[in-house]
Each structure stands twice: as structure tokens, then as C-alpha cells.
Protein backbone atom coordinates (compact mmCIF):
# COMPACT_ATOMS: atom_id res chain seq x y z
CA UNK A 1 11.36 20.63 10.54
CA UNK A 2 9.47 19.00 7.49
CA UNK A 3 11.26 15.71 8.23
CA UNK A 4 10.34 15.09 11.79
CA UNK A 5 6.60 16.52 11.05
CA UNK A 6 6.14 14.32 7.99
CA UNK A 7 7.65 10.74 10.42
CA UNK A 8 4.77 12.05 13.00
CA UNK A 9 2.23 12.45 10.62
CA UNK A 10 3.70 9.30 8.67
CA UNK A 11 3.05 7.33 11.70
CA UNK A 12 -0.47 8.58 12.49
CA UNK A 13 -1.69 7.49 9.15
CA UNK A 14 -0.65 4.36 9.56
CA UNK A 15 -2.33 3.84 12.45
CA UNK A 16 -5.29 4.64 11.08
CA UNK A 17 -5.33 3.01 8.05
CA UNK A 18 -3.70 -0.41 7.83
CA UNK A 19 -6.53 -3.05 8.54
CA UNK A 20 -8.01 -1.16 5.26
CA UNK A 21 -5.05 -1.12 3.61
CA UNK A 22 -4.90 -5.55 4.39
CA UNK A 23 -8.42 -5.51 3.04
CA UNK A 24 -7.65 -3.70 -0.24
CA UNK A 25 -4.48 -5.96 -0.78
CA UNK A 26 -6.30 -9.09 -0.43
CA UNK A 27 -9.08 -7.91 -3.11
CA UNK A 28 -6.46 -6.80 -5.41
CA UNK A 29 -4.61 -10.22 -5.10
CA UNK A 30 -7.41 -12.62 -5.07
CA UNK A 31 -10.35 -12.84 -7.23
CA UNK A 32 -12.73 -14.77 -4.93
CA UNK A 33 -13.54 -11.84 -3.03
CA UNK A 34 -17.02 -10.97 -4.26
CA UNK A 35 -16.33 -7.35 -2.67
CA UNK A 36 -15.35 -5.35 0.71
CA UNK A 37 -17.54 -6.89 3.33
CA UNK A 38 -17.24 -10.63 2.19
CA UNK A 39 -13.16 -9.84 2.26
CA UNK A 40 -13.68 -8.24 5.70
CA UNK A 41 -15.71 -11.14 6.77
CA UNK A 42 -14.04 -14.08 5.02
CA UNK A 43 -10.21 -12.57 6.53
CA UNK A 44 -11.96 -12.10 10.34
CA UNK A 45 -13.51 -15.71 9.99
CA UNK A 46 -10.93 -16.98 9.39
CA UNK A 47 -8.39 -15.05 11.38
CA UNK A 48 -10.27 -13.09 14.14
CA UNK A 49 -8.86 -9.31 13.90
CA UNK A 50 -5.26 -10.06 14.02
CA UNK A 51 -5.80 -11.08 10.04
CA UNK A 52 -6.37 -7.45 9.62
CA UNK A 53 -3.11 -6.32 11.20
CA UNK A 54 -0.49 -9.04 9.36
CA UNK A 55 2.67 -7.34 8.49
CA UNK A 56 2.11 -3.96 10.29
CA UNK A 57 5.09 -3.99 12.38
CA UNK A 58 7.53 -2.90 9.64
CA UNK A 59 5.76 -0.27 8.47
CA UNK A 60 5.30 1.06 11.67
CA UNK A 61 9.36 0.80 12.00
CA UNK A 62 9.59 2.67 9.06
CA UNK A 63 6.89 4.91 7.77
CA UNK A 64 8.24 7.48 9.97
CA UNK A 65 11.70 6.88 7.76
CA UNK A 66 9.49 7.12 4.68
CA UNK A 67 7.24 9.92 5.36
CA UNK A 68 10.08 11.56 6.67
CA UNK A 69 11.78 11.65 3.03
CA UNK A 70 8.51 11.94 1.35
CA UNK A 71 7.44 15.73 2.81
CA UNK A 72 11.84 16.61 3.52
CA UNK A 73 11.94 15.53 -0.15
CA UNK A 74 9.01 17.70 -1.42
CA UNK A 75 9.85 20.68 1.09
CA UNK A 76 13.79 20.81 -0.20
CA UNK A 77 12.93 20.44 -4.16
CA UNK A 78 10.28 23.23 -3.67
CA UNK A 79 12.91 25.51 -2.02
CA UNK A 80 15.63 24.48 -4.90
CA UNK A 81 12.81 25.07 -7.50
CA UNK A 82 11.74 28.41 -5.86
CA UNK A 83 16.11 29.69 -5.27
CA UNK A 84 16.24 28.25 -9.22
CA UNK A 85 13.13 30.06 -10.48
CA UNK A 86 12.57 33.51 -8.49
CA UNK A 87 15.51 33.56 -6.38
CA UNK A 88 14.36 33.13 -3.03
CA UNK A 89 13.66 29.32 -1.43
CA UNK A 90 10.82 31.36 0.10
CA UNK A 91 8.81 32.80 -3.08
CA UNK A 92 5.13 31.80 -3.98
CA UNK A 93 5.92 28.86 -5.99
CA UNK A 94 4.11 27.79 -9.14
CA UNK A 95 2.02 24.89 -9.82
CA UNK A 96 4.07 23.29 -12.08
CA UNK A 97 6.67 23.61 -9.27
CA UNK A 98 4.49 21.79 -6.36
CA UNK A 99 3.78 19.20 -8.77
CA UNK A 100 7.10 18.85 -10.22
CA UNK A 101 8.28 18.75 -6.71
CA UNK A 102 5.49 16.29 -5.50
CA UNK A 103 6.81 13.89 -8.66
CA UNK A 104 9.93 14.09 -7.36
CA UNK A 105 9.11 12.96 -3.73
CA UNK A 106 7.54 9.62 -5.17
CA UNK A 107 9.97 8.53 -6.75
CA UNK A 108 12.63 9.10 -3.76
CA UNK A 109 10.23 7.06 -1.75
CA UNK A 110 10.39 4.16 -4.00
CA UNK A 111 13.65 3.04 -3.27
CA UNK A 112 13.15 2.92 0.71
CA UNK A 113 9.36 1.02 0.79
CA UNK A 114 9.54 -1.71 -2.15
CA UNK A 115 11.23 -3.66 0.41
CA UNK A 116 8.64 -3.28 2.93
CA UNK A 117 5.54 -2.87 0.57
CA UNK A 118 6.93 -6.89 -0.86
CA UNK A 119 7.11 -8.21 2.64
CA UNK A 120 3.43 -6.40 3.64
CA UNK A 121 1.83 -7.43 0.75
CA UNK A 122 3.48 -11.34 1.22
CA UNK A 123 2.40 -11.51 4.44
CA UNK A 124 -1.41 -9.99 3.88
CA UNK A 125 -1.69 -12.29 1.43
CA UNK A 126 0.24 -15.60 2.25
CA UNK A 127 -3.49 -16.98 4.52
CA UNK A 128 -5.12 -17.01 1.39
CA UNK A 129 -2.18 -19.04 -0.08
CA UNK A 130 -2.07 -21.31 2.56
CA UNK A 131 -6.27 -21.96 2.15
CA UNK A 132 -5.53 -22.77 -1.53
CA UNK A 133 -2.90 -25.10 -1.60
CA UNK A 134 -4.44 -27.16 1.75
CA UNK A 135 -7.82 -27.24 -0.06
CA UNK A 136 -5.80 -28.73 -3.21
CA UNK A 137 -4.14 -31.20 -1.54
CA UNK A 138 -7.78 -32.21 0.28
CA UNK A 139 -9.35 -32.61 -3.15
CA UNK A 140 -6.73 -34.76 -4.37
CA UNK A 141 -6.87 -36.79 -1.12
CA UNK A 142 -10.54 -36.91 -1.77
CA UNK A 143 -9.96 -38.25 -5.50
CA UNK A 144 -10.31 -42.53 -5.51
CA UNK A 145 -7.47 -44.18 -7.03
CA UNK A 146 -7.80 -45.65 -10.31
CA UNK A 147 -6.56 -49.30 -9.08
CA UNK A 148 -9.38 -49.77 -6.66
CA UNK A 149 -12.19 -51.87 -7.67
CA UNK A 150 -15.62 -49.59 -8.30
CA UNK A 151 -17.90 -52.69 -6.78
CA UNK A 152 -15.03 -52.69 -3.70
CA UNK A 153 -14.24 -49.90 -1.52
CA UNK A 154 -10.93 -49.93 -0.05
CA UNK A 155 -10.75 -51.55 4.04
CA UNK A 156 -8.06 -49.42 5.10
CA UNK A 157 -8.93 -46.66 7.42
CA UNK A 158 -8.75 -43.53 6.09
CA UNK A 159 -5.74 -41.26 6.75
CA UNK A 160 -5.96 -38.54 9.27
CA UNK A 161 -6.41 -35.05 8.25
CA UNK A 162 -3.41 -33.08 7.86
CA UNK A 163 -2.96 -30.76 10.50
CA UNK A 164 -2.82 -26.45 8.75
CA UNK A 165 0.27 -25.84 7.14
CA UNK A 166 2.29 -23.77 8.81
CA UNK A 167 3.30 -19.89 7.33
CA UNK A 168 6.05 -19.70 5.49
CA UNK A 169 6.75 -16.45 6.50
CA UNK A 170 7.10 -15.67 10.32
CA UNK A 171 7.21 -11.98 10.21
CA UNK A 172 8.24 -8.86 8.69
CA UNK A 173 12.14 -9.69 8.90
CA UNK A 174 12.09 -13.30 8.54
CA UNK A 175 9.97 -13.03 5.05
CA UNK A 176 12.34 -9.97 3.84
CA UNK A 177 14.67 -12.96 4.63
CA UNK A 178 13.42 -15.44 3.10
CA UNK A 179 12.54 -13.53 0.16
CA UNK A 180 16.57 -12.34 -0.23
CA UNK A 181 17.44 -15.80 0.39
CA UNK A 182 14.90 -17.58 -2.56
CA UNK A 183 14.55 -14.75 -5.03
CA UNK A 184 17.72 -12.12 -3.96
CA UNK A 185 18.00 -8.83 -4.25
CA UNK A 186 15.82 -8.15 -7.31
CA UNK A 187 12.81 -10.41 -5.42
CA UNK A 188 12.79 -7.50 -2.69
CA UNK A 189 12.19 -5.26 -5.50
CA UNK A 190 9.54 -6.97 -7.23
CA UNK A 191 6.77 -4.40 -8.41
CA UNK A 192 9.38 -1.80 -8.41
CA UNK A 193 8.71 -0.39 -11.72
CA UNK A 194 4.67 -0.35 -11.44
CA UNK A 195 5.44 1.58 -7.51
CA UNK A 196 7.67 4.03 -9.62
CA UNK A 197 4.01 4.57 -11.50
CA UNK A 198 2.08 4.69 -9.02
CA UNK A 199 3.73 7.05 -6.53
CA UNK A 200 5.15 9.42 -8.97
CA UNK A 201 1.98 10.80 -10.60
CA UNK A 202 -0.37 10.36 -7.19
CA UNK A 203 2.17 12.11 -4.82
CA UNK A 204 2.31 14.97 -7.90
CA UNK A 205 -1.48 15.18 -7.64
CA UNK A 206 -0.97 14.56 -3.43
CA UNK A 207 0.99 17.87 -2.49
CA UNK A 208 -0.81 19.60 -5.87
CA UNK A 209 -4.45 19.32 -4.49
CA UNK A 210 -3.59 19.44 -0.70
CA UNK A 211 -2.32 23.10 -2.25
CA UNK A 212 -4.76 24.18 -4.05
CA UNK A 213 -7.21 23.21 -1.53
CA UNK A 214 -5.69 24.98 1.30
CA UNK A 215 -5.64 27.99 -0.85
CA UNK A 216 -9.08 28.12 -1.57
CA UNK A 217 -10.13 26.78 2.22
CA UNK A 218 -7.72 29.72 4.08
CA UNK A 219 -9.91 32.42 5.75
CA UNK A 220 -9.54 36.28 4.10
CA UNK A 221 -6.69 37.75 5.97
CA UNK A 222 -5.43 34.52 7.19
CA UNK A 223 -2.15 33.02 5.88
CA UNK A 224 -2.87 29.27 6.13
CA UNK A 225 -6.65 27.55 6.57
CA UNK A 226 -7.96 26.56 10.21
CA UNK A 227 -7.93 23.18 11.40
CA UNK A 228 -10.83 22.30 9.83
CA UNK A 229 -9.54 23.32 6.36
CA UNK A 230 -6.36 21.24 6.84
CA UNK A 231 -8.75 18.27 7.52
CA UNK A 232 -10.86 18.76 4.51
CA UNK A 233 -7.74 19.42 1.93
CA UNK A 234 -5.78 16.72 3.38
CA UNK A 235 -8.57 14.01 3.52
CA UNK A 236 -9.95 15.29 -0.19
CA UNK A 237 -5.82 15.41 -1.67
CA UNK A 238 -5.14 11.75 -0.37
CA UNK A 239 -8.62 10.71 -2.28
CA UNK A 240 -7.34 12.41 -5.31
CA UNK A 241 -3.93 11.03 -5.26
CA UNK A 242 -5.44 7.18 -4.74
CA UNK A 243 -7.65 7.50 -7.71
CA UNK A 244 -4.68 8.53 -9.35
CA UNK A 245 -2.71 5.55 -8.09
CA UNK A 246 -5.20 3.02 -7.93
CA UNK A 247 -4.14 0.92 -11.20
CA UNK A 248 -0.87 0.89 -10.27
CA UNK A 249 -1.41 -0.28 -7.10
CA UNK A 250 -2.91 -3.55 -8.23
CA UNK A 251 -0.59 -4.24 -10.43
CA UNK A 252 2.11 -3.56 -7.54
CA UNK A 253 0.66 -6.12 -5.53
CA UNK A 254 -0.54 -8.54 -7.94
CA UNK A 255 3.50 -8.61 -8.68
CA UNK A 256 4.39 -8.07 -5.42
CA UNK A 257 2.21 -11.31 -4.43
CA UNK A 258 3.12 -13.14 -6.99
CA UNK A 259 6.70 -15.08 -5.23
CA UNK A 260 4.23 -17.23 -3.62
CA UNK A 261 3.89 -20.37 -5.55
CA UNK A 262 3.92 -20.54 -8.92
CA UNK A 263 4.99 -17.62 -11.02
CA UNK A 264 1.89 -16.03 -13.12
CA UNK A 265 3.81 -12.61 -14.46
CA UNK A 266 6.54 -12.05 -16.05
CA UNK A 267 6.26 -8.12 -15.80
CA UNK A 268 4.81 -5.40 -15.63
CA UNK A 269 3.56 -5.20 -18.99
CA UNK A 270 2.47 -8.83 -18.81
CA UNK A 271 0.97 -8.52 -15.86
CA UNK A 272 -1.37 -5.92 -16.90
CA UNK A 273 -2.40 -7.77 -20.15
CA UNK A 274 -3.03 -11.08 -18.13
CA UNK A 275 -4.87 -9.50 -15.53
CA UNK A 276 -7.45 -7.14 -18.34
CA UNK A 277 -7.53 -10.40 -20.32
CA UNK A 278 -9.06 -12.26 -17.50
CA UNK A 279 -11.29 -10.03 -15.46
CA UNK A 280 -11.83 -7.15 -17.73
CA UNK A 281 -10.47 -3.68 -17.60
CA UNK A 282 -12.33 -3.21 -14.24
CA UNK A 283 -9.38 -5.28 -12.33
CA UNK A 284 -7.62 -2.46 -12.58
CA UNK A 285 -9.50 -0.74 -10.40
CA UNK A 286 -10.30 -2.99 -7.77
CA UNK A 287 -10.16 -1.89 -4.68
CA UNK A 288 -10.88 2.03 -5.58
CA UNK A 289 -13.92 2.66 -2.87
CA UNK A 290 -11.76 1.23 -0.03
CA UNK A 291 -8.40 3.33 -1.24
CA UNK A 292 -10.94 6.20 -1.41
CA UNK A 293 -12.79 5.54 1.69
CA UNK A 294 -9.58 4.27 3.46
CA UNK A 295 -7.48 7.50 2.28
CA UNK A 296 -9.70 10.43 3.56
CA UNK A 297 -9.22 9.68 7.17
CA UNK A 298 -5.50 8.51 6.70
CA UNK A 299 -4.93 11.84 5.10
CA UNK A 300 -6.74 14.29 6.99
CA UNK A 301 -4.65 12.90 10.52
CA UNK A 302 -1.01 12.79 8.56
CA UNK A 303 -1.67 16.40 7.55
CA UNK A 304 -3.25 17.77 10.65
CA UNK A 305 -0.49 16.02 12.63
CA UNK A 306 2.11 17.47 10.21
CA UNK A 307 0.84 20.79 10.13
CA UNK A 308 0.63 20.77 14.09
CA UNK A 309 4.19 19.45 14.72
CA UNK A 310 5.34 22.14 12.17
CA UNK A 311 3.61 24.29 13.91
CA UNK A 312 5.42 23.49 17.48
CA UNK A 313 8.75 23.41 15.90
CA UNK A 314 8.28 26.93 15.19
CA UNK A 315 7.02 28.26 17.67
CA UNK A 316 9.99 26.61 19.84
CA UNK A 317 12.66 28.01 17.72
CA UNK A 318 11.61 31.32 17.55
């Protein structure tokens, strides 16, 4: 039951979320973004709203695959815990045992959505790529050569303009592709170890609040909280858990993005001292407001649809 009521609610989420979720990768990635609304307005100037929605077709194939392991993951540890601990899967359990249970499910997640979190992140970012290396090619177009006298200017006609370069990646399968083909199996894995970071502790603190909060939002005499309570703790646990994970997450996608041209990082460690070195220890929150602001409405449908679904199921096998 928790694994087809975590894939509906997986799927919800995304729905909700993504063009956010583009804007917060591109701020992460590139530092001429002065904030959120010049992103939002430099990416639909550029690219009219599809910009917003680059990449979304694998997740949508397989966030109901992920959230499906994610809450099957936490639900099945929790009942192992709970058997371990007090002898019955159904016993009250413990904080220690939501959150050690919540840990768990992030790091089973890992291995199923580096692949897809590499090719979303390539393919948010790979516009912005695209703008750089066209306008450096213009500039050096632009540059006189040395041979030419300064008194003479050249007779030839200038060269026509280069026509856009086209994307190096096609789509969702075609970069995962490409990336296995240039970088193999360890480029589809790229940012591994900071997403091991970052979903670990924020899916800990994830199921932790959403528990606490439902405890202290369920009505005297009530077992779980109304509607409106599962909308508050879910919106206010996936704010909690992105705070959590924000630091992570740039670092993630700074690696992530970083297959495209020239190699900055050579790690995870590196990458983190590069990127405080240059901008300051703010960098590593970039992008906080929008995961915050981007997260409460995400989270308040997954859980609402999950609780609903789980809901159903019940009631039809009973």
C-alpha cells in the first residue's frame, strides 16, 4: 500500500514543482543570476516557458519508481525497527526510529535518481552553456587580427553570423547516453556522494517533522489530523527537510553540471572549497527561498495524495 501511495503522491509533486525546481538549478549552477526573478525572466526570454520544463520527462517516468521506494522504504524499516524494538511492526515507534528509518530511505533513493538528477540537471543547464560558449566565439570573431594594418581596415566582407549551436543533448535518454558514452558509468553518478548528503539527513528530518507535526495537528479523539493538518505538516516537513538539504544540493548540481565543458571540480571536497573561495560561504545556500517556497506546495500535494490513496487502499481491502 505505501508503495503505490508514495508513486501517486511522487508524481503529484512533481507536477507541481519542476519549473521551480529548473529555476533553482540554474541559480545554483550559474553565478550571473542576480536572483529568482532575473533567472525566471532571463530562462523565459530566452526560451518562452518550455525553458522551464527541460528534462521533465524522465522524472515524470520515474518519480513514481522513486517515491515508490522512498515511503515502501521508510514504511518497511519502521515496521523492522518496531518487530526489532517492541515486538510488534505495529507499536508506537520512537523518534529515533522515524528518523533512523527516514535516513535509511535517502540513501535507498540515491542509487535509483543520480542517474536522472545528472541528466535533469545537464539538460536545465546546458542553454546557459550554449549562451556562453556562442558569446565566446562572437568576441573572438569580434577581436581584429594582429596582421592588419591599424590605418587600413580589411575589404573583405565580413563573415556571416553563425547560426545557434545546436544542444548537445536531445533529451532525457539521449543525454543519459551520451553521458555513458563520454564519461561511463561513474559520469552517470557524478554528485553521488554530495546526493548521499543531502538526502540522508533531509529525508531523516522529512518523515521526522511530517510526524511530529501530525501529532501535534490531530484533533482530541481523532487518530490521524484532518485534511487540513496533513497539508500544513506536509508543506512545513518538506520546508524543513530543504533547509536541511540545501548545501548539498548545490554542490550536487554544481558537480552534476559540471561534464559540460571544461572540468572545474575534482570532488566533492574540492568543489565545496572552490565554490566558498569564490562567492563566499553564502553559495552554499543559494537557492534556499525557492527550495523553501518551491517545497511547501510540492509537499503538502505528495502527502495529501499519499495519505488519500492510503486511505482508498484500505478501505477497499477491508
Amino acid at each position: 500500500m505505501d508503495f503505490v501511495a508514495g508513486a501517486i503522491g511522487g508524481v503529484c509533486g512533481v507536477a507541481v514543482g519542476y519549473p521551480l525546481d529548473t529555476v533553482k538549478v540554474k541559480i545554483q549552477t550559474e553565478p550571473k543570476y542576480r536572483g529568482i526573478w532575473h533567472c525566471v525572466w532571463d530562462t523565459y526570454r530566452q526560451e518562452r516557458v518550455r525553458g522551464f520544463y527541460r528534462g521533465l520527462s524522465l522524472p515524470v517516468c520515474t518519480v513514481s519508481l522513486v517515491s515508490s521506494v522512498s515511503f515502501g522504504t521508510y514504511r518497511h524499516c519502521l515496521a523492522h525497527i518496531c518487530r526489532f524494538r517492541y515486538g510488534s511492526p505495529d507499536a508506537k515507534p520512537a523518534k529515533p526510529d522515524i528518523t533512523l528509518s527516514g535516513f535509511a530511505s535517502g540513501l535507498v533513493r540515491v542509487f535509483l535518481t543520480s542517474p536522472t538528477e545528472v541528466a535533469k540537471v545537464r539538460l536545465q543547464t546546458q542553454t546557459q552553456t550554449q549562451t556562453q560558449t556562442q558569446t565566446q566565439t562572437q568576441t573572438q570573431q569580434r577581436r581584429p587580427s594582429a596582421s592588419w594594418p591599424s590605418a587600413a581596415p580589411p575589404m573583405c566582407p565580413a563573415p556571416p553570423a553563425r547560426s545557434a549551436p545546436r544542444p548537445k543533448y536531445r533529451g532525457p535518454l539521449h543525454c543519459l547516453a551520451t553521458v555513458a558514452r563520454e564519461e561511463g558509468l561513474r559520469g552517470l553518478y557524478k554528485g553521488s556522494s554530495a546526493l548521499l548528503f543531502r538526502d540522508g539527513h533531509s529525508f531523516a528530518t522529512y518523515f521526522l517533522s511530517y510526524t511530529i507535526l501530525c501529532e501535534q495537528l490531530t484533533p482530541a479523539g481523532h487518530s490521524r489530523p484532518d485534511v487540513l493538518g496533513v497539508l500544513v505538516a506536509g508543506g512545513c516537513a518538506g520546508v524543513l527537510a530543504w533547509a536541511v538539504a540545501t548545501p548539498m544540493d548545490v554542490i550536487k548540481s554544481r558537480l552534476q553540471a559540471d561534464g559540460q565543458g571544461q572540468r572545474r571540480y575534482r570532488g566533492l571536497l574540492h568543489c565545496v572549497v572552490t565554490s566558498v573561495r569564490e562567492e563566499g560561504p553564502r553559495v552554499l545556500f543559494k537557492g534556499l527561498t525557492l527550495n523553501c517556497c518551491r517545497a511547501f506546495p510540492v509537499n503538502m500535494v505528495v502527502f495529501v495524495a499519499y495519505e488519500a490513496v492510503l486511505g482508498l487502499i484500505r478501505g477497499l481491502s477491508t
